[in-house]
C-alpha atoms as a PDB file:
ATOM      1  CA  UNK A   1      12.156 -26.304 -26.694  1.00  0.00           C
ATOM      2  CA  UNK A   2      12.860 -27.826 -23.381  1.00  0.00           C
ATOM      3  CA  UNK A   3      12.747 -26.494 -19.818  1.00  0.00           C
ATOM      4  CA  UNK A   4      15.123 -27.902 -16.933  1.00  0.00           C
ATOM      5  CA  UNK A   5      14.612 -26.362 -13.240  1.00  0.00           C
ATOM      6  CA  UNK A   6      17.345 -25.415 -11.818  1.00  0.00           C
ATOM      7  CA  UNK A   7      19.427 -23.711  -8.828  1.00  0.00           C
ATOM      8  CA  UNK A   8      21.930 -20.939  -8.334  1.00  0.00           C
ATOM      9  CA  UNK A   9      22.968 -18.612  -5.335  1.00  0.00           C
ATOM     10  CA  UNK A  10      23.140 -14.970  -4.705  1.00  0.00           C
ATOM     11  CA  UNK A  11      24.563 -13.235  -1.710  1.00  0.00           C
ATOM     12  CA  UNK A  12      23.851 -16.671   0.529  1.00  0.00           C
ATOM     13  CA  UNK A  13      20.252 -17.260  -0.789  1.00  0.00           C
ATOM     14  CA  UNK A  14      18.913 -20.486  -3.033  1.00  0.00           C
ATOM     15  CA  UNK A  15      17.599 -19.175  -6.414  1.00  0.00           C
ATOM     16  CA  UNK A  16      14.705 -21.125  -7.898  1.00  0.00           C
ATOM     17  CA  UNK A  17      14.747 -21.114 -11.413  1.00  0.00           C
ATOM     18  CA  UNK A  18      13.387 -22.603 -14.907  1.00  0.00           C
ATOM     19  CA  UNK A  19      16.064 -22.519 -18.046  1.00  0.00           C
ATOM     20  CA  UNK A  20      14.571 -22.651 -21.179  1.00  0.00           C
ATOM     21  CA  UNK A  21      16.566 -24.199 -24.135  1.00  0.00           C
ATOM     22  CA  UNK A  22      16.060 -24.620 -27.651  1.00  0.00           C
ATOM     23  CA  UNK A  23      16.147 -27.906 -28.807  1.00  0.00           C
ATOM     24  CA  UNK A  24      19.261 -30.144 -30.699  1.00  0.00           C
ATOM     25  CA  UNK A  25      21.722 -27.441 -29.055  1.00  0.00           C
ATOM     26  CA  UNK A  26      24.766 -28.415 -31.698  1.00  0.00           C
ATOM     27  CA  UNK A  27      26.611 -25.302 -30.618  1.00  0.00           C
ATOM     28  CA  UNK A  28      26.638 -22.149 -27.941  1.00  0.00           C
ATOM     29  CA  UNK A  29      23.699 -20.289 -27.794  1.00  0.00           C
ATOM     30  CA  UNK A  30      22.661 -16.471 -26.657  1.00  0.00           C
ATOM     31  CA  UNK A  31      21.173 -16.578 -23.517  1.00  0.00           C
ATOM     32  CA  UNK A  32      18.716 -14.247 -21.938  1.00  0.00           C
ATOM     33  CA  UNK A  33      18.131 -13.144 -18.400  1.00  0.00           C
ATOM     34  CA  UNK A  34      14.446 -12.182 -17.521  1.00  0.00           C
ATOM     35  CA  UNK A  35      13.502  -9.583 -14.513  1.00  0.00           C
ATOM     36  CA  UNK A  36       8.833  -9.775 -14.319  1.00  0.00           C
ATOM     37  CA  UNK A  37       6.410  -7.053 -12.772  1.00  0.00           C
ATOM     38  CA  UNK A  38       6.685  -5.783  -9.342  1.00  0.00           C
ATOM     39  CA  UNK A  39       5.804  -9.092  -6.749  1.00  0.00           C
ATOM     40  CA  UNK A  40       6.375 -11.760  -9.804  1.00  0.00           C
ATOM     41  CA  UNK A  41       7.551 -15.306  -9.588  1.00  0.00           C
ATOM     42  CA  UNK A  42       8.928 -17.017 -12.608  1.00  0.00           C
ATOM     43  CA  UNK A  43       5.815 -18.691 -13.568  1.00  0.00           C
ATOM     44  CA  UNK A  44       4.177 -15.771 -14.401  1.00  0.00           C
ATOM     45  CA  UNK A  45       4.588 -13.560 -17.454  1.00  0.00           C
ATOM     46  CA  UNK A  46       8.793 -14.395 -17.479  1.00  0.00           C
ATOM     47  CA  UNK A  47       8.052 -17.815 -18.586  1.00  0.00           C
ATOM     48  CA  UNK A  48       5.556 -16.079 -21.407  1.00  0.00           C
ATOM     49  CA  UNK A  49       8.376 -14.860 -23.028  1.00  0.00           C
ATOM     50  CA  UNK A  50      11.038 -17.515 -21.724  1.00  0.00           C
ATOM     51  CA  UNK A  51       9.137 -19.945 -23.854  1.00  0.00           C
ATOM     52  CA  UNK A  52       9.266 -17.648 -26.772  1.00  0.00           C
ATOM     53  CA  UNK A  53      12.462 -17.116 -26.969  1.00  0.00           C
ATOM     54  CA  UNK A  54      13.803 -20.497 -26.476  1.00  0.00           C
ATOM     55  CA  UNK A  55      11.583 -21.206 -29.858  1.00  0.00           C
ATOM     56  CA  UNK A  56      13.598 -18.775 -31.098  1.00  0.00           C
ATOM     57  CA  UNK A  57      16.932 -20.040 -30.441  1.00  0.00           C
ATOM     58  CA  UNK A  58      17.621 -18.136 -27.453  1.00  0.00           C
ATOM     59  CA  UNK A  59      18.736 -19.813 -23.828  1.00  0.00           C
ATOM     60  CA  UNK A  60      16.393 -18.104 -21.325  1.00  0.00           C
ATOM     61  CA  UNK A  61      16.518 -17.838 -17.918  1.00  0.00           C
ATOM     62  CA  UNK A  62      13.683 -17.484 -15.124  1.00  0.00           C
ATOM     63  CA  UNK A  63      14.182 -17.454 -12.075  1.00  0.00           C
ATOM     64  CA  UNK A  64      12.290 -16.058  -8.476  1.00  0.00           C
ATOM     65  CA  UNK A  65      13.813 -13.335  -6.856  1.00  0.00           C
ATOM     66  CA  UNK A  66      15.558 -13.942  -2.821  1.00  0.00           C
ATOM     67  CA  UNK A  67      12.130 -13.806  -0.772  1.00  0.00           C
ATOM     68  CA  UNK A  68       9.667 -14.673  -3.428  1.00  0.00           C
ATOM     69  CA  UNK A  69       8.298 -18.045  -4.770  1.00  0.00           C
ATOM     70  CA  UNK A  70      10.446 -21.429  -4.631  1.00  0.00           C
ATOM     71  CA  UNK A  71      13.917 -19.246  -3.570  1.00  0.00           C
ATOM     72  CA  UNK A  72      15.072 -18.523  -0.115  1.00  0.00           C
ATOM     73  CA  UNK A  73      15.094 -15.533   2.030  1.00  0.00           C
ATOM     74  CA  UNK A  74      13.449 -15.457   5.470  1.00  0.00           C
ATOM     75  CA  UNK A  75      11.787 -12.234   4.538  1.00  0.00           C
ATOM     76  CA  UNK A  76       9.380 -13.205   2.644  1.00  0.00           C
ATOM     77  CA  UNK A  77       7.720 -10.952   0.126  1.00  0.00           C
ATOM     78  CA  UNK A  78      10.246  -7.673   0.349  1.00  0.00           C
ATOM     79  CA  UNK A  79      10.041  -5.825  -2.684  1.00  0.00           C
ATOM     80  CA  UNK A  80      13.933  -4.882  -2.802  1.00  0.00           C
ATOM     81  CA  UNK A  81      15.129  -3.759  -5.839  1.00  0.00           C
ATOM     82  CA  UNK A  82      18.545  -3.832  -5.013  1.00  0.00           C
ATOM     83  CA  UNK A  83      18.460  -7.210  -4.094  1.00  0.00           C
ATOM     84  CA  UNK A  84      16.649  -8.501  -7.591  1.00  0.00           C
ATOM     85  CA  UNK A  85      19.953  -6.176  -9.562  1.00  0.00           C
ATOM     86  CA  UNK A  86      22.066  -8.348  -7.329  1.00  0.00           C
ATOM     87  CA  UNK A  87      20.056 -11.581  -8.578  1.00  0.00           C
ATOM     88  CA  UNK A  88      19.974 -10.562 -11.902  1.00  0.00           C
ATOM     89  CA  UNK A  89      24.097 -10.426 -11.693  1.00  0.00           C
ATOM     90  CA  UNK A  90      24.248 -13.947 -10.131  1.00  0.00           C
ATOM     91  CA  UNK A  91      21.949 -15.282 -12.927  1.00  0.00           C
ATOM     92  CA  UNK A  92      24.897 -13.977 -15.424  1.00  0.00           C
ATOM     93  CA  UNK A  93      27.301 -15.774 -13.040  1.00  0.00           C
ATOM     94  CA  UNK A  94      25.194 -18.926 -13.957  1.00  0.00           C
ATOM     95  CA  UNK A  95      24.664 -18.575 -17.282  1.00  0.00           C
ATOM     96  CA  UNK A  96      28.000 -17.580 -18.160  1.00  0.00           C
ATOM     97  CA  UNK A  97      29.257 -20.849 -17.002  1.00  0.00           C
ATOM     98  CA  UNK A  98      26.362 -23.260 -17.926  1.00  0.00           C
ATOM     99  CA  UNK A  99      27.420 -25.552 -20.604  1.00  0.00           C
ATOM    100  CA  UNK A 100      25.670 -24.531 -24.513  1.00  0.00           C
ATOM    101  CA  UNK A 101      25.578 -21.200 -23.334  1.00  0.00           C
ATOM    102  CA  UNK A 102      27.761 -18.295 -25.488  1.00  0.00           C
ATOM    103  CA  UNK A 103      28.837 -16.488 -22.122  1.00  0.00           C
ATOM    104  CA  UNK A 104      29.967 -13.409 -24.606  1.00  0.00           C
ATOM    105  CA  UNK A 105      26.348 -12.992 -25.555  1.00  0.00           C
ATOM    106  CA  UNK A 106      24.302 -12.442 -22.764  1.00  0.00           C
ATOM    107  CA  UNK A 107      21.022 -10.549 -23.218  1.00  0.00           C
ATOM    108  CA  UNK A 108      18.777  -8.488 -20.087  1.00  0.00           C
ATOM    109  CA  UNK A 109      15.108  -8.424 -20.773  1.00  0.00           C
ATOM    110  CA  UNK A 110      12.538  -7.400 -18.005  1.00  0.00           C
ATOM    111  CA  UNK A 111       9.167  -6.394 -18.127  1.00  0.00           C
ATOM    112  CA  UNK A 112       6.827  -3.607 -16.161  1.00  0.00           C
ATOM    113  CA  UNK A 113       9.097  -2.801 -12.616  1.00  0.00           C
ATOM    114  CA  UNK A 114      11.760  -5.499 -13.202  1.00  0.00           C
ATOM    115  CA  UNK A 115      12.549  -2.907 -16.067  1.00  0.00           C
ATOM    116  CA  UNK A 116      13.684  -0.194 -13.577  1.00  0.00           C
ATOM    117  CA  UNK A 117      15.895  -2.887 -12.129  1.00  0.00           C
ATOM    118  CA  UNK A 118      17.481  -4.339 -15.329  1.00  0.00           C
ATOM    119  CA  UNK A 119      18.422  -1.146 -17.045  1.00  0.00           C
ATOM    120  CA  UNK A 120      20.195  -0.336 -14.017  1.00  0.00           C
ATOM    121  CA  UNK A 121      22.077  -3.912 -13.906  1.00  0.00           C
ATOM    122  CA  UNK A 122      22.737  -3.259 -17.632  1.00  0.00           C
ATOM    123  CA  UNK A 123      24.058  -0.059 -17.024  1.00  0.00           C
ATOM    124  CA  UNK A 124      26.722  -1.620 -14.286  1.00  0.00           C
ATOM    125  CA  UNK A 125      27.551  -4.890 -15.514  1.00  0.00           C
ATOM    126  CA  UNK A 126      29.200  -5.225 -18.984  1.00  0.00           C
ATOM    127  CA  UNK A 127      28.508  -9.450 -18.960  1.00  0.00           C
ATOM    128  CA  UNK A 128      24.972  -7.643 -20.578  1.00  0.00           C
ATOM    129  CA  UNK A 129      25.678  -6.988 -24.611  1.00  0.00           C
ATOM    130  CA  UNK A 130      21.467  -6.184 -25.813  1.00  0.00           C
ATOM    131  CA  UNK A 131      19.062  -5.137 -22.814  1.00  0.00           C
ATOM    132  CA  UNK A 132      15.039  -4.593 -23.476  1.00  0.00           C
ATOM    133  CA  UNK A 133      12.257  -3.700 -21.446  1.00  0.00           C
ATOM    134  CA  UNK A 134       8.641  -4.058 -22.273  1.00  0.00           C
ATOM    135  CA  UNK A 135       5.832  -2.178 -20.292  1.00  0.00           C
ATOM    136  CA  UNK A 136       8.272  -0.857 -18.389  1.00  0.00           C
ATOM    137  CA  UNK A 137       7.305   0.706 -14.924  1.00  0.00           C
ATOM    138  CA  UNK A 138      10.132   2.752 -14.993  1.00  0.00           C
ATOM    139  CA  UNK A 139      11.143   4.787 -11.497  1.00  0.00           C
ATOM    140  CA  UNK A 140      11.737   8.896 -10.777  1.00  0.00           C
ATOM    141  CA  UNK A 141      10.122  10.896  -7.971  1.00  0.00           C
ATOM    142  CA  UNK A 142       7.819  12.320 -10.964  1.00  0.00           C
ATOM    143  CA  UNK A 143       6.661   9.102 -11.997  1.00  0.00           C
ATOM    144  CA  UNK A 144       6.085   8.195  -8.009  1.00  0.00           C
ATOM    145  CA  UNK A 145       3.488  10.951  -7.861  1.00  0.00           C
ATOM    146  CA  UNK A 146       1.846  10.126 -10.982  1.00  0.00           C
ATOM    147  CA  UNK A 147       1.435   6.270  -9.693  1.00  0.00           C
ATOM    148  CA  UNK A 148       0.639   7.339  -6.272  1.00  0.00           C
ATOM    149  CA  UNK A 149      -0.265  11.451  -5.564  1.00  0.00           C
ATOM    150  CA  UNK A 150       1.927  13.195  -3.742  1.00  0.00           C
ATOM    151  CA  UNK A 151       0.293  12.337  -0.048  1.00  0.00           C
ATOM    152  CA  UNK A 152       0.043   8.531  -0.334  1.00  0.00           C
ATOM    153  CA  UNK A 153       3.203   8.186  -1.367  1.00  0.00           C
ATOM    154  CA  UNK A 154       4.852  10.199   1.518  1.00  0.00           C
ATOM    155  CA  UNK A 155       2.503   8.223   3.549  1.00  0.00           C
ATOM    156  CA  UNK A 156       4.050   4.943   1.977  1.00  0.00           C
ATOM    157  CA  UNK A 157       7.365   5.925   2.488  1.00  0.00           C
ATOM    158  CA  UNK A 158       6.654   7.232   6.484  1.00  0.00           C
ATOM    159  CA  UNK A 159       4.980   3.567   6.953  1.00  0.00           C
ATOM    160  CA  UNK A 160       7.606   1.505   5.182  1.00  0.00           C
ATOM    161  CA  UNK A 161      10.674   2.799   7.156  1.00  0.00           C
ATOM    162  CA  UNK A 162       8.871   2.677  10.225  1.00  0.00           C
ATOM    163  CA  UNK A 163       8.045  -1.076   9.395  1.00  0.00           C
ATOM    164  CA  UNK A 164      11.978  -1.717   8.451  1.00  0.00           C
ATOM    165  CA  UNK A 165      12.819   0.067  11.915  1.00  0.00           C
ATOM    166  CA  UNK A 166      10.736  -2.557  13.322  1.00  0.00           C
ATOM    167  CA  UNK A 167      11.738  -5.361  11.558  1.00  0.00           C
ATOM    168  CA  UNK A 168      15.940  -4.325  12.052  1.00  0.00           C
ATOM    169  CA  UNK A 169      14.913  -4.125  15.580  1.00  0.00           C
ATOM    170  CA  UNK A 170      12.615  -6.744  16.413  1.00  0.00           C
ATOM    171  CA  UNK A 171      12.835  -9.153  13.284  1.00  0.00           C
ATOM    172  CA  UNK A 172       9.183  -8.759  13.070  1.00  0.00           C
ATOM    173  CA  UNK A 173       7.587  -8.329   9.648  1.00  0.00           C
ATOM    174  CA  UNK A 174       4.699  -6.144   9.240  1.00  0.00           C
ATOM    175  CA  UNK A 175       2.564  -7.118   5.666  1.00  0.00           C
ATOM    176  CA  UNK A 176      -0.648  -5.758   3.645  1.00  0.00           C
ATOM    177  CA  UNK A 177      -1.991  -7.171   0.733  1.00  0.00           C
ATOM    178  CA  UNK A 178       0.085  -7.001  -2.375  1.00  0.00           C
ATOM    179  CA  UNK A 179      -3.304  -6.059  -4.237  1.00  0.00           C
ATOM    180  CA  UNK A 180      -6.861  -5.107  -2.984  1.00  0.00           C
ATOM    181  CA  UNK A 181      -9.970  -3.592  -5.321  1.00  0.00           C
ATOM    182  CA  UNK A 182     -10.469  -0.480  -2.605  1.00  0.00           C
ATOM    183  CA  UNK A 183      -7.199  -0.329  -0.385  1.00  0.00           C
ATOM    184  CA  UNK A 184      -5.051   1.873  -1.488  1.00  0.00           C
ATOM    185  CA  UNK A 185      -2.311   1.084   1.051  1.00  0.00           C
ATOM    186  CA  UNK A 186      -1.385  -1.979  -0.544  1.00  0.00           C
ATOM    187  CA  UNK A 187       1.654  -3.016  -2.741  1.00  0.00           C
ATOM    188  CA  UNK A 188       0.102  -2.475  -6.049  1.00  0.00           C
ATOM    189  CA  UNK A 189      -3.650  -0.203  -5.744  1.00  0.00           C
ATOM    190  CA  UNK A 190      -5.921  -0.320  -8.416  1.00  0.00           C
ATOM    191  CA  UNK A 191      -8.697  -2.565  -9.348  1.00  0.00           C
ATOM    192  CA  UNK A 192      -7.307  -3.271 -12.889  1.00  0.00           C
ATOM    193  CA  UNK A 193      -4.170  -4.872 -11.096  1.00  0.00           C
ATOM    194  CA  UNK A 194      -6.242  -6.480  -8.587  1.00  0.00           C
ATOM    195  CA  UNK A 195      -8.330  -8.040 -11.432  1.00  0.00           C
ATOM    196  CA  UNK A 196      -5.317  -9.672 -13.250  1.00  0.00           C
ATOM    197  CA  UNK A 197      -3.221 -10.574 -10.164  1.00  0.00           C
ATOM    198  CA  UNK A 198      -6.172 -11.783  -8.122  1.00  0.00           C
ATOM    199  CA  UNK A 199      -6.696 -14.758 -10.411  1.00  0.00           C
ATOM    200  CA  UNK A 200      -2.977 -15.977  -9.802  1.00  0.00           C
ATOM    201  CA  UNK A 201      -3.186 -16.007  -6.332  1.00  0.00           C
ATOM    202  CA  UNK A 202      -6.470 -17.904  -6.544  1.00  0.00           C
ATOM    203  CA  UNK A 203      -4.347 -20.326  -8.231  1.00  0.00           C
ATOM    204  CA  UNK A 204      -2.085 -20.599  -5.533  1.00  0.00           C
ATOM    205  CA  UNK A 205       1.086 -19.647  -7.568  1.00  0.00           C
ATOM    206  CA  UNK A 206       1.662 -16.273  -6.168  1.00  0.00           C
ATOM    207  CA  UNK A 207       1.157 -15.163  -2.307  1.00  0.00           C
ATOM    208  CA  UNK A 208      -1.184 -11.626  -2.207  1.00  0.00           C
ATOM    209  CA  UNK A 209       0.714 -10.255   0.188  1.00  0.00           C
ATOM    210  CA  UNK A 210       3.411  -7.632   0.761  1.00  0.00           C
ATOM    211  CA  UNK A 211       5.850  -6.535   3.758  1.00  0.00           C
ATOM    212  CA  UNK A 212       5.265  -3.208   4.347  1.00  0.00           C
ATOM    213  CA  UNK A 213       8.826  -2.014   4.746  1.00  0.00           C
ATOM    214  CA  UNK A 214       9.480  -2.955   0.790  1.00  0.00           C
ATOM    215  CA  UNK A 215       8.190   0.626   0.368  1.00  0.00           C
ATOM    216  CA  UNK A 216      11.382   2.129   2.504  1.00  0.00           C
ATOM    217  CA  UNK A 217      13.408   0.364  -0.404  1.00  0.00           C
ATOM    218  CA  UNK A 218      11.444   0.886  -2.772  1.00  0.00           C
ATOM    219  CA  UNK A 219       9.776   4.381  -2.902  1.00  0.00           C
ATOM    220  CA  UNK A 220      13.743   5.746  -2.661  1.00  0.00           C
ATOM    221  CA  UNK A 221      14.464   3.415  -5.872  1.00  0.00           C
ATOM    222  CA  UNK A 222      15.291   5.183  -9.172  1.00  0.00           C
ATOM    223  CA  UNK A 223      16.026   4.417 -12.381  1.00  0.00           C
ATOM    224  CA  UNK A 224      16.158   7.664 -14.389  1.00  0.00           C
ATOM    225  CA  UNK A 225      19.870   7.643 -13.722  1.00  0.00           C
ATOM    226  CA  UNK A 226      20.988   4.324 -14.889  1.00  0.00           C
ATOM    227  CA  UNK A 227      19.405   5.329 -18.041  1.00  0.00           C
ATOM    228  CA  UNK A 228      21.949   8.093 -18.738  1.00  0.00           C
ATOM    229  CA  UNK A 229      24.589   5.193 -18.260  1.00  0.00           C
ATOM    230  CA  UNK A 230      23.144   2.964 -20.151  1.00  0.00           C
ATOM    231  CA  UNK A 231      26.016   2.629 -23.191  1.00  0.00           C
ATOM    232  CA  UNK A 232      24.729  -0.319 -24.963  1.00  0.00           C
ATOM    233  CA  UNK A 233      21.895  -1.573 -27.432  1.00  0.00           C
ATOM    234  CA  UNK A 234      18.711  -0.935 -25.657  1.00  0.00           C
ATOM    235  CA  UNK A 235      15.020  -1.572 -26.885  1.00  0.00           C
ATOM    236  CA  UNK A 236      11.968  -0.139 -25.050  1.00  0.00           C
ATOM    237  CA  UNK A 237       8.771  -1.187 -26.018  1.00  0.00           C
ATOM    238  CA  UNK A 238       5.750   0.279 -24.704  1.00  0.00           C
ATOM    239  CA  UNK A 239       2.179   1.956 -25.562  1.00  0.00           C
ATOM    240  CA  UNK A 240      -0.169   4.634 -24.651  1.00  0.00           C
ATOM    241  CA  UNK A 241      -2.330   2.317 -22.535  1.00  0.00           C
ATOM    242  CA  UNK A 242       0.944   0.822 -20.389  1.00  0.00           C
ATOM    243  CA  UNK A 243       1.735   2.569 -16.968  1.00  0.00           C
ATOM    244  CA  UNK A 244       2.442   6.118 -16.667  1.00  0.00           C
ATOM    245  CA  UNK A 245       3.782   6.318 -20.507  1.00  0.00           C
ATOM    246  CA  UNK A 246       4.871   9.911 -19.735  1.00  0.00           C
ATOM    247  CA  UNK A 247       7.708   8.455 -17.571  1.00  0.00           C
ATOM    248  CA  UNK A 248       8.841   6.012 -20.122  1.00  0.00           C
ATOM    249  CA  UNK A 249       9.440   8.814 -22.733  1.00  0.00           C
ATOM    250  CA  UNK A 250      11.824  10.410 -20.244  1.00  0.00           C
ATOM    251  CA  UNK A 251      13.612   7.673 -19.281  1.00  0.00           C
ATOM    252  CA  UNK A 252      13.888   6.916 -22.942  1.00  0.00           C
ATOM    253  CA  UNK A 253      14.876  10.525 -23.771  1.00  0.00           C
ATOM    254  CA  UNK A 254      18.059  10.285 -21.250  1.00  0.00           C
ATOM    255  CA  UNK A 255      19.476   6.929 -22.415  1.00  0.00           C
ATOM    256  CA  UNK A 256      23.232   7.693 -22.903  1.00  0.00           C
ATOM    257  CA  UNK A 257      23.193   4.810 -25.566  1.00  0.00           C
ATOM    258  CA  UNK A 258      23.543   5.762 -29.571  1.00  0.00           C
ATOM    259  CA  UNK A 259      21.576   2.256 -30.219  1.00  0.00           C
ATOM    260  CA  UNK A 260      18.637   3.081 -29.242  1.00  0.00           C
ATOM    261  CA  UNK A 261      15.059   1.717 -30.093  1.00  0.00           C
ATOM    262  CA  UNK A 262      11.556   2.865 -28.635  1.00  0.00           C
ATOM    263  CA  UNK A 263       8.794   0.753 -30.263  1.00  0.00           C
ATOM    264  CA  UNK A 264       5.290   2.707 -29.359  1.00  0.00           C
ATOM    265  CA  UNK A 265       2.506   0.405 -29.758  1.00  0.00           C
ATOM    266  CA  UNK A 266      -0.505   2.846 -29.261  1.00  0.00           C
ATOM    267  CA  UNK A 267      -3.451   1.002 -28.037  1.00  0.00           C
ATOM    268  CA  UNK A 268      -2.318  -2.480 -26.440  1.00  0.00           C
ATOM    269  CA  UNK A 269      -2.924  -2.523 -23.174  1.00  0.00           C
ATOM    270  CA  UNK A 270      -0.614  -3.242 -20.371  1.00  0.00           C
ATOM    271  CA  UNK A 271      -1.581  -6.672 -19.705  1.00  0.00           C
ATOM    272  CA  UNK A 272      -1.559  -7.799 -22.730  1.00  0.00           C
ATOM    273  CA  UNK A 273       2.540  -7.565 -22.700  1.00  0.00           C
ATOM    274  CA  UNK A 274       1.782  -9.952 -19.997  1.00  0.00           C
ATOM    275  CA  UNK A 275      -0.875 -13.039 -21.471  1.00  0.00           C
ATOM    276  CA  UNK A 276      -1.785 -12.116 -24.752  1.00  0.00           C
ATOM    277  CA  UNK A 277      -0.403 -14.727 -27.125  1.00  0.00           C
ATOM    278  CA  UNK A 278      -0.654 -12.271 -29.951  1.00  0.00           C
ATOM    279  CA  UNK A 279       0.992  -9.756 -28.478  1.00  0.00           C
ATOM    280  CA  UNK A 280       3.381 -11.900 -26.813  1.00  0.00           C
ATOM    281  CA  UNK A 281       4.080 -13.196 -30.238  1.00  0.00           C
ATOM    282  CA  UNK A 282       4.809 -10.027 -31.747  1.00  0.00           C
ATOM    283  CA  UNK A 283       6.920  -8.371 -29.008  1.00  0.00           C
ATOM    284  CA  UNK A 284       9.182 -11.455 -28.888  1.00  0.00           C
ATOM    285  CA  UNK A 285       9.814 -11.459 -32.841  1.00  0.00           C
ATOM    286  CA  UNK A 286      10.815  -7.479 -31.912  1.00  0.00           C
ATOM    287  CA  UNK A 287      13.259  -8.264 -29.498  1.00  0.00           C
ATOM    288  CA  UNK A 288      15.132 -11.310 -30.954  1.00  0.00           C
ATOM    289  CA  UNK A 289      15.236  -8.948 -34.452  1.00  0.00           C
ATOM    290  CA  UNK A 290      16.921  -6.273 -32.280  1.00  0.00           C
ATOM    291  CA  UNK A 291      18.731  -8.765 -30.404  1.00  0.00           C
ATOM    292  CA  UNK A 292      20.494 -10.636 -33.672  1.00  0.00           C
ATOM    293  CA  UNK A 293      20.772  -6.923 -35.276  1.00  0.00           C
ATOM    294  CA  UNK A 294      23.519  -6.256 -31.839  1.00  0.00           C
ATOM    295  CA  UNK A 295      24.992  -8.918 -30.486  1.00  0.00           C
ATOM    296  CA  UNK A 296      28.443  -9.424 -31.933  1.00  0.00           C
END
């Protein structure tokens, strides 16, 4: 396996970006295009499985979304989903003209919220052949109120178009912490999330904070729809202990798709999709079966 950082451009903005290859490339390969959790940048659990795969065979491409990490965008840390199914298209742009790439055999793969986002690129752009999502936080106003009750997330919502008002009017940017132990106004509440993201920021590789007027775009994001579009292979892998499994069982349940896969893991937990080498292991030998099984 080798790794070569690269660029690419969508809608005006610099993509930063990491492109995993397998090694003595001595003809095309499948290439994969990889969406992470809600707030990611590529070094987090996308290169995980970007690492994987590429030991499998498979091109694979991470990249930071437009306001996040090494790419551009001047406002920095929006939470636009969008804006990342726009990305994801300009990553197929790339890889379907990057050299030892099969351009016919292009592959979407997210994990946790980037899976709300992919299906829906998958379901609109026919460059994607296989799509899979692992841990998928996936988006309808009934999984909303499960993540969030009913009052904080109307309170969200109130807060984050005020905050876009400002920012259309003004250009100012109003931000909260992307995680916090206690807050619950923040990008992601919870004390479990604070506990695994907490450590990255520590790090330095990811910013702990969050514009407040992502929630405008993303509390009227759904994804429930671009499931019953969804007309190609699709594989969902998830568990009882990943987020708000309910939801993922009715997204599942409306895919338009005859081949179809849900893989129900019972009791791994929903950070170990993200760091566990065993599980990471597993999941990836899952997805490159189903991937081989489809692609043409």
């Amino acid at each position: 396996m080798k790794m070569e950082a690269i660029k690419f451009t969508s809608s005006g903005e610099t993509l930063s970006g990491n492109l995993f290859l397998p090694e003595n490339l001595d003809k095309p390969v499948p290439a994969v295009t990889i969406l992470g959790p809600m707030t990611f940048v590529k070094e987090q659990a996308p290169t995980e499985y970007a690492k994987r795969f590429a030991q499998h065979g498979f091109a694979s491409l991470v990249f930071d979304p437009r306001y996040h990490g090494e790419s551009t965008g001047a406002e920095r840390r929006w939470e636009h989903p969008l804006a990342k199914i726009a990305d994801v298209k300009a990553s197929l742009d790339y890889l379907s003209q990057r050299e030892g790439i099969d351009a016919t055999q292009l592959i979407g793969m997210a994990v946790c919220q980037g899976s709300s986002e992919m299906v829906r690129a998958a379901a609109n752009d026919t460059r994607i052949k296989v799509v899979s999502t692992v841990a998928g936080h996936y988006r309808d106003y009934i999984g909303d109120l499960e993540w969030l009750g009913e009052e904080s997330r109307e309170s969200r919502l109130a807060k984050g178009w005020e905050a876009k008002t400002k920012y259309l009017q003004h250009g100012e940017i109003d931000y909260v912490p992307a995680v916090d132990p206690e807050r619950t106004d923040v990008g992601m509440p919870g004390e479990f999330v604070w506990n695994w993201y907490s450590a990255w920021a520590q790090k330095g590789i990811w910013e702990n904070r969050y514009a407040v007027m992502s929630d405008a775009d993303l509390l009227t994001y759904e994804s429930l729809s671009a499931m019953t579009q969804l007309d190609k292979p699709y594989l969902m892998i998830h568990s009882d202990n990943s987020f708000l499994p309910n939801t993922a069982k009715r997204h599942f349940d409306t895919v338009k798709s005859t081949e179809k896969q849900l893989l129900w893991e019972g009791e791994t937990a929903h950070f170990q999709y993200y760091d566990d080498p065993n599980v990471l292991d597993a999941t990836v030998v899952e997805m490159v079966e189903f991937f081989r099984t489809h692609l043409s």
